[in-house]
PDB file of N, CA and C in Angstrom:
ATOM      1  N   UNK A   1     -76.101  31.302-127.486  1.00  0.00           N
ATOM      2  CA  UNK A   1     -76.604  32.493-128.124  1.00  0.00           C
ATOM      3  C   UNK A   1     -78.138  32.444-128.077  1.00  0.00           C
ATOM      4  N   UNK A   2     -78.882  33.783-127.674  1.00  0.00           N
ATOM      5  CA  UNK A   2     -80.333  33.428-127.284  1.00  0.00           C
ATOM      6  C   UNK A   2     -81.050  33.623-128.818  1.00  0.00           C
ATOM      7  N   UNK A   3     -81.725  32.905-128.931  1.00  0.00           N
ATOM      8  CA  UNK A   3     -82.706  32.617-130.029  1.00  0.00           C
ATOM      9  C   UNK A   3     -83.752  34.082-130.278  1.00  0.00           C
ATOM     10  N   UNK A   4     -83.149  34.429-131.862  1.00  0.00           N
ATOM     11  CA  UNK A   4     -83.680  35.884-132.127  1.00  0.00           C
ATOM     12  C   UNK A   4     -85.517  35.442-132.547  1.00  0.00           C
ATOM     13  N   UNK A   5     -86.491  36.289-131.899  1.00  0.00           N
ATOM     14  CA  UNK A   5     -88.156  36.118-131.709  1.00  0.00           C
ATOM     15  C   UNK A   5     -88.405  35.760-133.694  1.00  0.00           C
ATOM     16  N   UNK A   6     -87.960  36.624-134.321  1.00  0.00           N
ATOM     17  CA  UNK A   6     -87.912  36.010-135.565  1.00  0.00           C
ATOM     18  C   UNK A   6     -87.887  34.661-136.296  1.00  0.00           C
ATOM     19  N   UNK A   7     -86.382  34.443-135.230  1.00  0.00           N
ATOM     20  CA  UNK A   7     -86.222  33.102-135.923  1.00  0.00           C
ATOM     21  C   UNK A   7     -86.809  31.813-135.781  1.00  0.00           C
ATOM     22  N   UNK A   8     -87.655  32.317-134.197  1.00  0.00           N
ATOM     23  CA  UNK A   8     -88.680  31.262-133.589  1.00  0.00           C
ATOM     24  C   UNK A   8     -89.791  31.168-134.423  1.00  0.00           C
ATOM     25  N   UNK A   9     -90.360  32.366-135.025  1.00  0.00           N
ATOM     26  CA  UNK A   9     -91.291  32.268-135.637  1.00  0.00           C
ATOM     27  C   UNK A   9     -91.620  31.337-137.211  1.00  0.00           C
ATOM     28  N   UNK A  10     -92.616  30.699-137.313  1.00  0.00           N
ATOM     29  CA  UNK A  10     -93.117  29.696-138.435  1.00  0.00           C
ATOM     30  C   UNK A  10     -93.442  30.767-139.836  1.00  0.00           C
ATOM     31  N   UNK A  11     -93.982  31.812-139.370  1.00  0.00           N
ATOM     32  CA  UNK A  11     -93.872  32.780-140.243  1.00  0.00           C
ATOM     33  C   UNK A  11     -93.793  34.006-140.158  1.00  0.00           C
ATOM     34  N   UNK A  12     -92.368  34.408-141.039  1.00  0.00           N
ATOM     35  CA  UNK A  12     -91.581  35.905-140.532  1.00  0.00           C
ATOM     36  C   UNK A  12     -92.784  37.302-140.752  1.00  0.00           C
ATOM     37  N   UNK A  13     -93.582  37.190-142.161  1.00  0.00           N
ATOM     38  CA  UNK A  13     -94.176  37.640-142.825  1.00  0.00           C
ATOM     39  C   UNK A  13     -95.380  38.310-141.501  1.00  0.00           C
ATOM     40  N   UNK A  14     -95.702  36.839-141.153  1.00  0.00           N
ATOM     41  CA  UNK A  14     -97.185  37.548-140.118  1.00  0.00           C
ATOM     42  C   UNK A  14     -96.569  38.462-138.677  1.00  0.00           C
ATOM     43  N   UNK A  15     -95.629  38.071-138.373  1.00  0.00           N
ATOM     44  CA  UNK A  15     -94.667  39.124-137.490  1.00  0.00           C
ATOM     45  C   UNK A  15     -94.167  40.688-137.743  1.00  0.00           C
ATOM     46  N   UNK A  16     -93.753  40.410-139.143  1.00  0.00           N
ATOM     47  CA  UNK A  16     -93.353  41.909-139.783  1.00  0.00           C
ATOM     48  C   UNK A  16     -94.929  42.795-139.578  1.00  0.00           C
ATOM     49  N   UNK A  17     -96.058  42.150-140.166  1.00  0.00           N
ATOM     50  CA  UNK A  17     -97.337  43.105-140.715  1.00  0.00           C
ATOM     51  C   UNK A  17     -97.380  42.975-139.323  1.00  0.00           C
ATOM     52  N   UNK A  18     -97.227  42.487-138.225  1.00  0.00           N
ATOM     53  CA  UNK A  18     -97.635  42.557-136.585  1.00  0.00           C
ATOM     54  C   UNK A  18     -97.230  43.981-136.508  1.00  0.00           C
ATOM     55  N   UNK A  19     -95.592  43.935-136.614  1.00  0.00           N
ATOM     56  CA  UNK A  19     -94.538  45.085-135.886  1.00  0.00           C
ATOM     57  C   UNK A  19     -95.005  46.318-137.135  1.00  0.00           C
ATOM     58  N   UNK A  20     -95.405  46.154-138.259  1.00  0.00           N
ATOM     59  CA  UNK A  20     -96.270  47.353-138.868  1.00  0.00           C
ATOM     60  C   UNK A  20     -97.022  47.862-138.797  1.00  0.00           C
ATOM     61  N   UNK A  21     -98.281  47.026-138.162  1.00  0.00           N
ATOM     62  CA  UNK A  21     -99.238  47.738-137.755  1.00  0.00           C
ATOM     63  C   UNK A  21     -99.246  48.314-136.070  1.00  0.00           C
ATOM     64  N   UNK A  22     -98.183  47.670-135.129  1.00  0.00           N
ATOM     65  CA  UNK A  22     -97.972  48.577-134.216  1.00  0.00           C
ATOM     66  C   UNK A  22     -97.670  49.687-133.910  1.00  0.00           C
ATOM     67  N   UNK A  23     -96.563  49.735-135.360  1.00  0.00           N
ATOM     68  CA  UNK A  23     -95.749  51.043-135.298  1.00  0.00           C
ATOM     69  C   UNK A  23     -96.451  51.912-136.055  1.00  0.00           C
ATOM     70  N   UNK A  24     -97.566  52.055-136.547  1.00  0.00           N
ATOM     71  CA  UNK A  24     -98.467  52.672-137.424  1.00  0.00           C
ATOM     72  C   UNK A  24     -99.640  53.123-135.854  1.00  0.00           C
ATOM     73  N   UNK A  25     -99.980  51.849-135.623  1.00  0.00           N
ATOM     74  CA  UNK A  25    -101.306  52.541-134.844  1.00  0.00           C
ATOM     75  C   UNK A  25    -101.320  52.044-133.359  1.00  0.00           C
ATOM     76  N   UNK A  26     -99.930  51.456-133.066  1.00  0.00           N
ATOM     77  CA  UNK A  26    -100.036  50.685-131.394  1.00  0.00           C
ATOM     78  C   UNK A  26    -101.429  49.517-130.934  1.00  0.00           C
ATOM     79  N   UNK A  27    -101.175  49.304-130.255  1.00  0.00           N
ATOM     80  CA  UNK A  27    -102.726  48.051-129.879  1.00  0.00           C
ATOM     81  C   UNK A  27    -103.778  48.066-130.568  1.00  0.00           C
ATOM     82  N   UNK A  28    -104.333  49.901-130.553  1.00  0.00           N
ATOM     83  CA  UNK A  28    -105.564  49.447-131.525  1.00  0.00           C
ATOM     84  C   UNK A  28    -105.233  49.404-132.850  1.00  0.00           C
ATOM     85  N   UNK A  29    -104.240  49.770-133.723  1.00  0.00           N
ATOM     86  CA  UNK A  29    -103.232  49.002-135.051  1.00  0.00           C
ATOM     87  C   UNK A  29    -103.140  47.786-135.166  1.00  0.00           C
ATOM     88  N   UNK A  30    -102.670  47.422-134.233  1.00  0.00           N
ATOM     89  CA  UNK A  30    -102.340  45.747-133.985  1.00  0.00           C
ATOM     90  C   UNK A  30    -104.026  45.035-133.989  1.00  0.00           C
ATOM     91  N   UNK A  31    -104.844  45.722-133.329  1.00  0.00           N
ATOM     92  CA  UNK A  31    -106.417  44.991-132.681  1.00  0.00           C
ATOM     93  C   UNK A  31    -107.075  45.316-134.727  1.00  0.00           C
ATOM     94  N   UNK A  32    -106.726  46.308-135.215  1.00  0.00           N
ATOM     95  CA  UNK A  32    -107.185  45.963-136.516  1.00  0.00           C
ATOM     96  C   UNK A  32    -106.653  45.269-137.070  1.00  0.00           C
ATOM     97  N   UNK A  33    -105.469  44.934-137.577  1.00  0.00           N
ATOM     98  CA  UNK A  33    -104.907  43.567-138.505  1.00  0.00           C
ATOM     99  C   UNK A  33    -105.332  43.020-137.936  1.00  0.00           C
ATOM    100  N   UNK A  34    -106.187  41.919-136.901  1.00  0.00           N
ATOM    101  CA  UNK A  34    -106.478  40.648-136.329  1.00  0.00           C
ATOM    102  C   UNK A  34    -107.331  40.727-136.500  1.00  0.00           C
ATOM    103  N   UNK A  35    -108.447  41.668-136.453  1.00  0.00           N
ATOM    104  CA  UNK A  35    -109.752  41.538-135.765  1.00  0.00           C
ATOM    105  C   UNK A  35    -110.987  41.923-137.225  1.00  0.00           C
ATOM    106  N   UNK A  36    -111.487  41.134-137.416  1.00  0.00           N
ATOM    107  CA  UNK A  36    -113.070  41.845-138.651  1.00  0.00           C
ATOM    108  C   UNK A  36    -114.126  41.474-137.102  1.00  0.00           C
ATOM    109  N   UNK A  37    -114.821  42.814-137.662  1.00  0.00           N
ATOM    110  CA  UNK A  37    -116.399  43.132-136.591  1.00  0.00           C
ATOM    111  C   UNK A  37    -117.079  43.971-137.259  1.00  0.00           C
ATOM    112  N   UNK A  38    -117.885  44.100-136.485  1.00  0.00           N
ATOM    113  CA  UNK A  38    -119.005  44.630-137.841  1.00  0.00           C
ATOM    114  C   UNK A  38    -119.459  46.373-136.598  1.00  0.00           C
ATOM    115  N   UNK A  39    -119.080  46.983-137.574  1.00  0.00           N
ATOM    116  CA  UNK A  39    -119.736  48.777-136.723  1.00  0.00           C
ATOM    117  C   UNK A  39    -121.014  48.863-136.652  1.00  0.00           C
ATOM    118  N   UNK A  40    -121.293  49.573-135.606  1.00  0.00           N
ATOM    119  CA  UNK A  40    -122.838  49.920-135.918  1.00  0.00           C
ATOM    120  C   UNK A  40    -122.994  50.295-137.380  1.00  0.00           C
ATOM    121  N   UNK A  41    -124.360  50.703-137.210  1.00  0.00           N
ATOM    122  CA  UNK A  41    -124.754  51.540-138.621  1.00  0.00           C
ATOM    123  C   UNK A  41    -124.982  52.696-138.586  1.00  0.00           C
ATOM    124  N   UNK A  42    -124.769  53.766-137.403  1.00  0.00           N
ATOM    125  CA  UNK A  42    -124.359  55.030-137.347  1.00  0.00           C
ATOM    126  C   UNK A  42    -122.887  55.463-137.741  1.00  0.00           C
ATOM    127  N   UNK A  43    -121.922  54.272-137.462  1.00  0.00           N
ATOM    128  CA  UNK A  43    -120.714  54.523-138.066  1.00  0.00           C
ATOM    129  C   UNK A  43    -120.565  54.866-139.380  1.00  0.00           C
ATOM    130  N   UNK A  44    -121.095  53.627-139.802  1.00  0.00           N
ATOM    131  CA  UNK A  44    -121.208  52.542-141.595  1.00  0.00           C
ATOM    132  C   UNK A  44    -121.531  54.457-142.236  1.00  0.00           C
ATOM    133  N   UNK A  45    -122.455  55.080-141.757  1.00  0.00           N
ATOM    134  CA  UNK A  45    -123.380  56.019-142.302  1.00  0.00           C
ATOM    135  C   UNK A  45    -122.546  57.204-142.344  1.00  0.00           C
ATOM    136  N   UNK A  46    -122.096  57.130-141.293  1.00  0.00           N
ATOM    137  CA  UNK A  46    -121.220  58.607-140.914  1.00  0.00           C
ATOM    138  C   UNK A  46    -120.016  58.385-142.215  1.00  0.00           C
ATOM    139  N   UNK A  47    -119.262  57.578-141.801  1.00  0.00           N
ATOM    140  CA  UNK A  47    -118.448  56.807-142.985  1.00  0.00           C
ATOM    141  C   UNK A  47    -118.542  57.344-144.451  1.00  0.00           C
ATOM    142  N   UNK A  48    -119.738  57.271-145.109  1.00  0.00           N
ATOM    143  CA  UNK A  48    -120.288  56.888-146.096  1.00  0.00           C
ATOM    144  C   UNK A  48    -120.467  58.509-146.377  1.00  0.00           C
ATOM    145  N   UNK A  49    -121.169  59.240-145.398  1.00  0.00           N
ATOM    146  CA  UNK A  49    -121.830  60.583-145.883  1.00  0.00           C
ATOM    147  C   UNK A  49    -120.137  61.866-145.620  1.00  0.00           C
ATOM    148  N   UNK A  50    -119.118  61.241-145.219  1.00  0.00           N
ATOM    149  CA  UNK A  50    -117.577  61.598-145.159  1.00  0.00           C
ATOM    150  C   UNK A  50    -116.854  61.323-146.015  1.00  0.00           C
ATOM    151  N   UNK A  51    -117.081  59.894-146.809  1.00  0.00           N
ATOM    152  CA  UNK A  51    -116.682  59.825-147.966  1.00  0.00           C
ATOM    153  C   UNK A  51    -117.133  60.307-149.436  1.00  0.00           C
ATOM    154  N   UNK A  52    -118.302  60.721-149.321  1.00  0.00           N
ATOM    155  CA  UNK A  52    -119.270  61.355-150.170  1.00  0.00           C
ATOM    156  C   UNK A  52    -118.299  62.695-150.219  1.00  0.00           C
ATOM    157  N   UNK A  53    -118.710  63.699-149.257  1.00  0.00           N
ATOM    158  CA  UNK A  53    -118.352  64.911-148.936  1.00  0.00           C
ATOM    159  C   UNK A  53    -116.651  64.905-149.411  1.00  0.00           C
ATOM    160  N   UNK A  54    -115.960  64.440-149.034  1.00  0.00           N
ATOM    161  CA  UNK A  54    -114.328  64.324-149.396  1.00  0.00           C
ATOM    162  C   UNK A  54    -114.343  63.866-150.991  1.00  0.00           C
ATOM    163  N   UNK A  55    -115.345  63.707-151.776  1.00  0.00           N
ATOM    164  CA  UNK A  55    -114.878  63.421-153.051  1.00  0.00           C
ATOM    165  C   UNK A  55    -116.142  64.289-154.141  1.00  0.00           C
ATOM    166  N   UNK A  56    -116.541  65.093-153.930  1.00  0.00           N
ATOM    167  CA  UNK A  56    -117.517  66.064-154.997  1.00  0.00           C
ATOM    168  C   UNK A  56    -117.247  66.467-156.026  1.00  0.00           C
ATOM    169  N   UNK A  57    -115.658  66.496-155.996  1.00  0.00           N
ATOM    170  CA  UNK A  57    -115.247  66.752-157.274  1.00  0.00           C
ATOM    171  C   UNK A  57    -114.817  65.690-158.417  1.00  0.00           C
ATOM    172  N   UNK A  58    -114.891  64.871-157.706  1.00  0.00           N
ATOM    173  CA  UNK A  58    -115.075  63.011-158.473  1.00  0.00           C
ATOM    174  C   UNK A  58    -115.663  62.155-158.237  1.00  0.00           C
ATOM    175  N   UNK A  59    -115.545  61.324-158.842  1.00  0.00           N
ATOM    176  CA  UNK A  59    -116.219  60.148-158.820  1.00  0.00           C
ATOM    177  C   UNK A  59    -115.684  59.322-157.273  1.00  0.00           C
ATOM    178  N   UNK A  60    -116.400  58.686-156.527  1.00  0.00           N
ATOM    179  CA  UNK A  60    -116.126  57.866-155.358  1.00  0.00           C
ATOM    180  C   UNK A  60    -115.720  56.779-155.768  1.00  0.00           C
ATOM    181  N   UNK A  61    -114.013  55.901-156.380  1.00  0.00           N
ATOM    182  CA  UNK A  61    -114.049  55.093-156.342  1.00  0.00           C
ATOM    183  C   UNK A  61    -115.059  53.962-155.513  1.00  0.00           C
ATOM    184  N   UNK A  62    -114.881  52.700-156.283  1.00  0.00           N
ATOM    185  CA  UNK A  62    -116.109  51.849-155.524  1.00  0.00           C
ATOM    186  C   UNK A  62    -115.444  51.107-154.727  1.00  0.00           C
ATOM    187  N   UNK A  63    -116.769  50.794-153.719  1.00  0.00           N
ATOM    188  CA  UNK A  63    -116.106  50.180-152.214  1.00  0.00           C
ATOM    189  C   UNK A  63    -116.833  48.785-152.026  1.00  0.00           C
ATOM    190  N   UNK A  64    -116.311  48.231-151.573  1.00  0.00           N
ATOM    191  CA  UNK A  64    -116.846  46.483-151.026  1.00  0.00           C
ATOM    192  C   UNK A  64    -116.679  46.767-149.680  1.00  0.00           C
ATOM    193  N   UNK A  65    -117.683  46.920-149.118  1.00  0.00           N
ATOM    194  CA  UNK A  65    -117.970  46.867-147.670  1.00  0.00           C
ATOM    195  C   UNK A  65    -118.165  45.459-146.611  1.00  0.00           C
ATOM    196  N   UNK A  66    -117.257  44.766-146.072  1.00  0.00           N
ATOM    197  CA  UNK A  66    -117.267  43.690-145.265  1.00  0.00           C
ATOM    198  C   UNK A  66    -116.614  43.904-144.144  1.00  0.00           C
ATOM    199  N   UNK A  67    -117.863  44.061-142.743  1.00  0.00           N
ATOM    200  CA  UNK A  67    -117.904  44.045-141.425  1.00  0.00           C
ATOM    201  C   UNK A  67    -117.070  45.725-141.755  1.00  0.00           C
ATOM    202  N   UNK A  68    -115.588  45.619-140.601  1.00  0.00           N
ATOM    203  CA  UNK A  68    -115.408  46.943-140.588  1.00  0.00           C
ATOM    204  C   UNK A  68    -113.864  47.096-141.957  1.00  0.00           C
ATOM    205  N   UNK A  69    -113.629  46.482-143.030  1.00  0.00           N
ATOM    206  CA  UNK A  69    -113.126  46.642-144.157  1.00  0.00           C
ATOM    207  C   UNK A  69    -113.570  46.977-145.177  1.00  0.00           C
ATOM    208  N   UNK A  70    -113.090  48.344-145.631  1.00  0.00           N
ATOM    209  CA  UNK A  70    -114.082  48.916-146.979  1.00  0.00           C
ATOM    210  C   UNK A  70    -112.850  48.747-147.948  1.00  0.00           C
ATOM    211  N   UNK A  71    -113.047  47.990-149.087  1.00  0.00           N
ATOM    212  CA  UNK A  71    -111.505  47.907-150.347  1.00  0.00           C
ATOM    213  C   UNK A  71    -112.173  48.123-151.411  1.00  0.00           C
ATOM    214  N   UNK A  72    -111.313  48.922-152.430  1.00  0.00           N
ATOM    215  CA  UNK A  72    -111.695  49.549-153.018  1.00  0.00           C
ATOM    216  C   UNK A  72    -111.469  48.520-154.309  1.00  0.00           C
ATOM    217  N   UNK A  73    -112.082  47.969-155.157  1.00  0.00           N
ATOM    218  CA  UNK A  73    -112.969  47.029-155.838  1.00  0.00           C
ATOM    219  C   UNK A  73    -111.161  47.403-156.966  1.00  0.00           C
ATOM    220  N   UNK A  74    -110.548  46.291-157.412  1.00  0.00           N
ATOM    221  CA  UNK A  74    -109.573  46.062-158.094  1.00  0.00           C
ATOM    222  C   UNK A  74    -108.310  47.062-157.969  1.00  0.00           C
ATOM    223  N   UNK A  75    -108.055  47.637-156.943  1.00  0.00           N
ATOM    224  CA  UNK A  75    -106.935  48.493-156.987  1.00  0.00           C
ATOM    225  C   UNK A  75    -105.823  48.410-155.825  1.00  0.00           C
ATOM    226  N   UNK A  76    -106.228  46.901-155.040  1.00  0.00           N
ATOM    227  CA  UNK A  76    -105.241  46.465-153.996  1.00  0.00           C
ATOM    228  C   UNK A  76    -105.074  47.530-152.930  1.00  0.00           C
ATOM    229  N   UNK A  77    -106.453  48.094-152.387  1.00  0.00           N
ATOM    230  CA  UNK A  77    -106.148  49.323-151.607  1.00  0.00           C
ATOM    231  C   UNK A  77    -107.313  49.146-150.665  1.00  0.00           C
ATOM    232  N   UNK A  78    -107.220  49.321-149.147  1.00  0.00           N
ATOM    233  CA  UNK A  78    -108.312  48.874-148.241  1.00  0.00           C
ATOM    234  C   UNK A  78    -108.210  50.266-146.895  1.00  0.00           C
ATOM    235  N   UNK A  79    -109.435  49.602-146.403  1.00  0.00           N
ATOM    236  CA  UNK A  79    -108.937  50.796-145.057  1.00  0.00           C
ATOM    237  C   UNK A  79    -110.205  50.150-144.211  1.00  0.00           C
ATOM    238  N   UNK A  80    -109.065  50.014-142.511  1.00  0.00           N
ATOM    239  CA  UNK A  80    -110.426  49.307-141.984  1.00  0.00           C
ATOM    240  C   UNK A  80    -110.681  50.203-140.847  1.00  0.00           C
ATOM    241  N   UNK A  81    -111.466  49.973-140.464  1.00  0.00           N
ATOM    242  CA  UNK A  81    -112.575  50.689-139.321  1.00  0.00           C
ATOM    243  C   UNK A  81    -111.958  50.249-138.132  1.00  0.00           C
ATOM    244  N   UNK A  82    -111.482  50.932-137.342  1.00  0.00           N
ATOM    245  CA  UNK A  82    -111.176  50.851-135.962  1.00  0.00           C
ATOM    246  C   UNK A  82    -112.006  50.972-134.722  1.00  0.00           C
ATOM    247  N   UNK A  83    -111.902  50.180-133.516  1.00  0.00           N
ATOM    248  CA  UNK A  83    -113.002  50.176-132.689  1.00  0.00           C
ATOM    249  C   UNK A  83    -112.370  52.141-131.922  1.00  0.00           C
ATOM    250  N   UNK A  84    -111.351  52.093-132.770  1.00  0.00           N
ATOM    251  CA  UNK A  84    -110.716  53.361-132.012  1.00  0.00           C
ATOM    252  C   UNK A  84    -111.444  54.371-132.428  1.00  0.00           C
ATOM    253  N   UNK A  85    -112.090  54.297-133.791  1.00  0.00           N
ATOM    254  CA  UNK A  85    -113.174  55.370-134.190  1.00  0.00           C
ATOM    255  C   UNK A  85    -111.807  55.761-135.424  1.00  0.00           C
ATOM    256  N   UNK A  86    -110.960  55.214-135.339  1.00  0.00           N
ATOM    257  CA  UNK A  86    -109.920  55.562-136.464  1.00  0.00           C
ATOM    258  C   UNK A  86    -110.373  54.780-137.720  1.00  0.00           C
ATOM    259  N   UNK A  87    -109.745  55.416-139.084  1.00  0.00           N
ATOM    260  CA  UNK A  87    -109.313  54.313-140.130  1.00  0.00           C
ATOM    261  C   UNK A  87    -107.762  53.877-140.678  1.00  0.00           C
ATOM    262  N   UNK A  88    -108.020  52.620-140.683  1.00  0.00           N
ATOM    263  CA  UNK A  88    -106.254  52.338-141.123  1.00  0.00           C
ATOM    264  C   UNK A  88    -106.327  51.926-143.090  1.00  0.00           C
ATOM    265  N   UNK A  89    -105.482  52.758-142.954  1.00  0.00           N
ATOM    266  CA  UNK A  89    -105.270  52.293-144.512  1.00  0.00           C
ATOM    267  C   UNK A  89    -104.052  51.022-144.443  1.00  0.00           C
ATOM    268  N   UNK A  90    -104.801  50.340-145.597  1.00  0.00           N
ATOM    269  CA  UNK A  90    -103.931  48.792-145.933  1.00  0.00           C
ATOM    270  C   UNK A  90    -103.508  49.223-147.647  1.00  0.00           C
ATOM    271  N   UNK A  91    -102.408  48.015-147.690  1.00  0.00           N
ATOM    272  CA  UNK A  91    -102.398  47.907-149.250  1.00  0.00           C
ATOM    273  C   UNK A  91    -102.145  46.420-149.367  1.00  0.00           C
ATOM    274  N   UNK A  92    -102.252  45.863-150.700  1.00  0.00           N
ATOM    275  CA  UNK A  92    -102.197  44.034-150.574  1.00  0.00           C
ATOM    276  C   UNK A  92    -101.222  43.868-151.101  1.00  0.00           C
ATOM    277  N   UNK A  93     -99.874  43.283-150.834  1.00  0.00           N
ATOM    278  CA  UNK A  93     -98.963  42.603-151.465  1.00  0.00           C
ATOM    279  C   UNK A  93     -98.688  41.090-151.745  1.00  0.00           C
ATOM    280  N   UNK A  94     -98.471  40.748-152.838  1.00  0.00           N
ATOM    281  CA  UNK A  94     -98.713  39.230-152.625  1.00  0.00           C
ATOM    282  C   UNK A  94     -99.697  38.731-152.059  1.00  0.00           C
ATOM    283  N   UNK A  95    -100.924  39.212-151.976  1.00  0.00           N
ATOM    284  CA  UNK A  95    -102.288  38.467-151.963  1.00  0.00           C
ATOM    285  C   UNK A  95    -102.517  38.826-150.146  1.00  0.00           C
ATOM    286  N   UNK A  96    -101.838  39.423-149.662  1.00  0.00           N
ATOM    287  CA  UNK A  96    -101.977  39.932-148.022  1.00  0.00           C
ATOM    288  C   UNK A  96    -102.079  40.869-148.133  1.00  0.00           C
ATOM    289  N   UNK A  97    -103.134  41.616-146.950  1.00  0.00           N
ATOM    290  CA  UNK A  97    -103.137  43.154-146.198  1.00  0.00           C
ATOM    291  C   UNK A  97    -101.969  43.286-145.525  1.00  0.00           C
ATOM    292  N   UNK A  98    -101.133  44.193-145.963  1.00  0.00           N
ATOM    293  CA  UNK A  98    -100.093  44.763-144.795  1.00  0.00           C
ATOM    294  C   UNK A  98    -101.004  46.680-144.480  1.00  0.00           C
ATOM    295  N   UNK A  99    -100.354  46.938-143.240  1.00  0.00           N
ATOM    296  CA  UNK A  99    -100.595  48.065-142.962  1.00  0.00           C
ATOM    297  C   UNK A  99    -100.162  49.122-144.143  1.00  0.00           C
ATOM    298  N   UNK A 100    -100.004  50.243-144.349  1.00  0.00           N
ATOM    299  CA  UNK A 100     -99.812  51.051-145.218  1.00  0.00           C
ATOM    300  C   UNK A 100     -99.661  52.687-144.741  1.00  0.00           C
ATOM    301  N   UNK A 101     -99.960  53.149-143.242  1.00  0.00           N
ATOM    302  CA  UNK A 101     -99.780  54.633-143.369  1.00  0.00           C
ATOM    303  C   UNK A 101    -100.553  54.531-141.425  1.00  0.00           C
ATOM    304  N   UNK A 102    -100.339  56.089-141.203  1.00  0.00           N
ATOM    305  CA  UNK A 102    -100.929  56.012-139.963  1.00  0.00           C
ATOM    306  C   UNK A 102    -102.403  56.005-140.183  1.00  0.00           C
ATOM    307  N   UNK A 103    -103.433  55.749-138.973  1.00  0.00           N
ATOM    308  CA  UNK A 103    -104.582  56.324-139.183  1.00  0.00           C
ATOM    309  C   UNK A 103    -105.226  57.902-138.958  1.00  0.00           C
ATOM    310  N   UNK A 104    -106.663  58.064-139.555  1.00  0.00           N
ATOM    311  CA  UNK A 104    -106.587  58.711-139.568  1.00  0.00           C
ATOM    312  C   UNK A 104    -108.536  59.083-139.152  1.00  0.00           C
ATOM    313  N   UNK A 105    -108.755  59.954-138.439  1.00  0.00           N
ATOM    314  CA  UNK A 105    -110.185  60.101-137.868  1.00  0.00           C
ATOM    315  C   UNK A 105    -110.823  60.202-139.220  1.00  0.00           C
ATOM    316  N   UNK A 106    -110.829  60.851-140.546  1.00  0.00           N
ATOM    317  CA  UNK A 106    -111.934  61.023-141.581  1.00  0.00           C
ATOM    318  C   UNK A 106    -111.512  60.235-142.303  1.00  0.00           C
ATOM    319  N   UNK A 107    -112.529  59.056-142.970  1.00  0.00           N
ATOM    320  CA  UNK A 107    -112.338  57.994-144.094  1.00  0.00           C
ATOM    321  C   UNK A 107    -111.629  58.828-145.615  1.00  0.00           C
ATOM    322  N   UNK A 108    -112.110  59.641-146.050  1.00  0.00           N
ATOM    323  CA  UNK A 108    -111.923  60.748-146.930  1.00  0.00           C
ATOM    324  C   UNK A 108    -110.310  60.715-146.977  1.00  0.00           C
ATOM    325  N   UNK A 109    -109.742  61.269-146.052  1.00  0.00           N
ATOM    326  CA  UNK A 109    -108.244  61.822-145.725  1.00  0.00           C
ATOM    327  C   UNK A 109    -107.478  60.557-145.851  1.00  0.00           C
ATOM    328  N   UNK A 110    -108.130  59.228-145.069  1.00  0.00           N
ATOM    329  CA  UNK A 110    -107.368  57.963-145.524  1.00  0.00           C
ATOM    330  C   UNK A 110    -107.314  57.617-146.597  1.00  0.00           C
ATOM    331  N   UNK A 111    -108.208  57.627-147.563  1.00  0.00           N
ATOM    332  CA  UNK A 111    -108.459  56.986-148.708  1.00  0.00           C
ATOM    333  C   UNK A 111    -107.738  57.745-149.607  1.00  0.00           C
ATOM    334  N   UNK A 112    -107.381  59.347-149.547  1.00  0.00           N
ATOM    335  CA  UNK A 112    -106.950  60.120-150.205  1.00  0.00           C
ATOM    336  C   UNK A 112    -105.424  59.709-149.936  1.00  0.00           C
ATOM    337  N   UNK A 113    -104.750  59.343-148.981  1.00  0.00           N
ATOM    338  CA  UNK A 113    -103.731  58.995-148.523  1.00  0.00           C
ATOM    339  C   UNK A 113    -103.373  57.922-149.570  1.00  0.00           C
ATOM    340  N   UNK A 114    -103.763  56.871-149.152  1.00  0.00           N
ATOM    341  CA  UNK A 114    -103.384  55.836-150.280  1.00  0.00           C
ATOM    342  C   UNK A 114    -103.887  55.972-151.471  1.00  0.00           C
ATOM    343  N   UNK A 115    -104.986  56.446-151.992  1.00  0.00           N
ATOM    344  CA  UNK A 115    -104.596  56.456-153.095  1.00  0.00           C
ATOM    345  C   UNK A 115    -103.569  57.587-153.993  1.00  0.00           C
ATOM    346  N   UNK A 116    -102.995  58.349-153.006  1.00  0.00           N
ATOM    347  CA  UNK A 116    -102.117  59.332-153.545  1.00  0.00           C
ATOM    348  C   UNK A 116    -100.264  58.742-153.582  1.00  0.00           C
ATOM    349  N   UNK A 117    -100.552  57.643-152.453  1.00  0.00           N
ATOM    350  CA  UNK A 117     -99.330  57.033-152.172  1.00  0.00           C
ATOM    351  C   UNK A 117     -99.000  55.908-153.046  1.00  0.00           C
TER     352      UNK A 117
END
């Protein structure tokens, strides 16, 4: 009986968030769960003046900005920067980023995503 890719694996956990973030965003899904890099600072900016604009009628939850992961400061909720020009929203379970939703071109629309989800 041929040996199921699962069962080869040392840990099922980092396989599942693999096959989640593929099926969410394909390679460049997959190239964000692996990968922290740092965006220009035309991104960082664009980012920033999109997330502004998407929230006027409230307050901008607060963000911890590291390389291309912005998480939103005690609420287990992240979204990272794609070299795709996308953002992926994460959520943390048990102390890990798993994927959380498709991406999406405006930081605003992601962030609104999870935190509505």
């Amino acid at each position: 009986m041929p040996a199921r890719l699962w069962d080869s694996c040392d840990r099922p956990d980092e396989l599942d968030r693999a096959a989640e973030a593929w099926r969410w965003g394909g390679a460049a899904g997959l190239a964000v769960l692996e990968e922290a890099w740092q965006p220009k600072g035309s991104d960082v900016t664009r980012a920033r003046t999109a997330l502004s604009a998407g929230w006027e009628d409230e307050e901008l939850p607060e963000l911890v900005v590291r390389d291309n992961r912005w998480t939103l400061s005690g609420r287990g909720l992240q979204l990272r920067y794609g070299r795709d020009g996308r953002w992926y929203p994460y959520r943390e379970r048990s102390g890990t980023w798993w994927p959380a939703g498709p991406p999406a071109h405006d930081p605003s629309l992601a962030l609104a995503e999870l935190l509505d989800g």
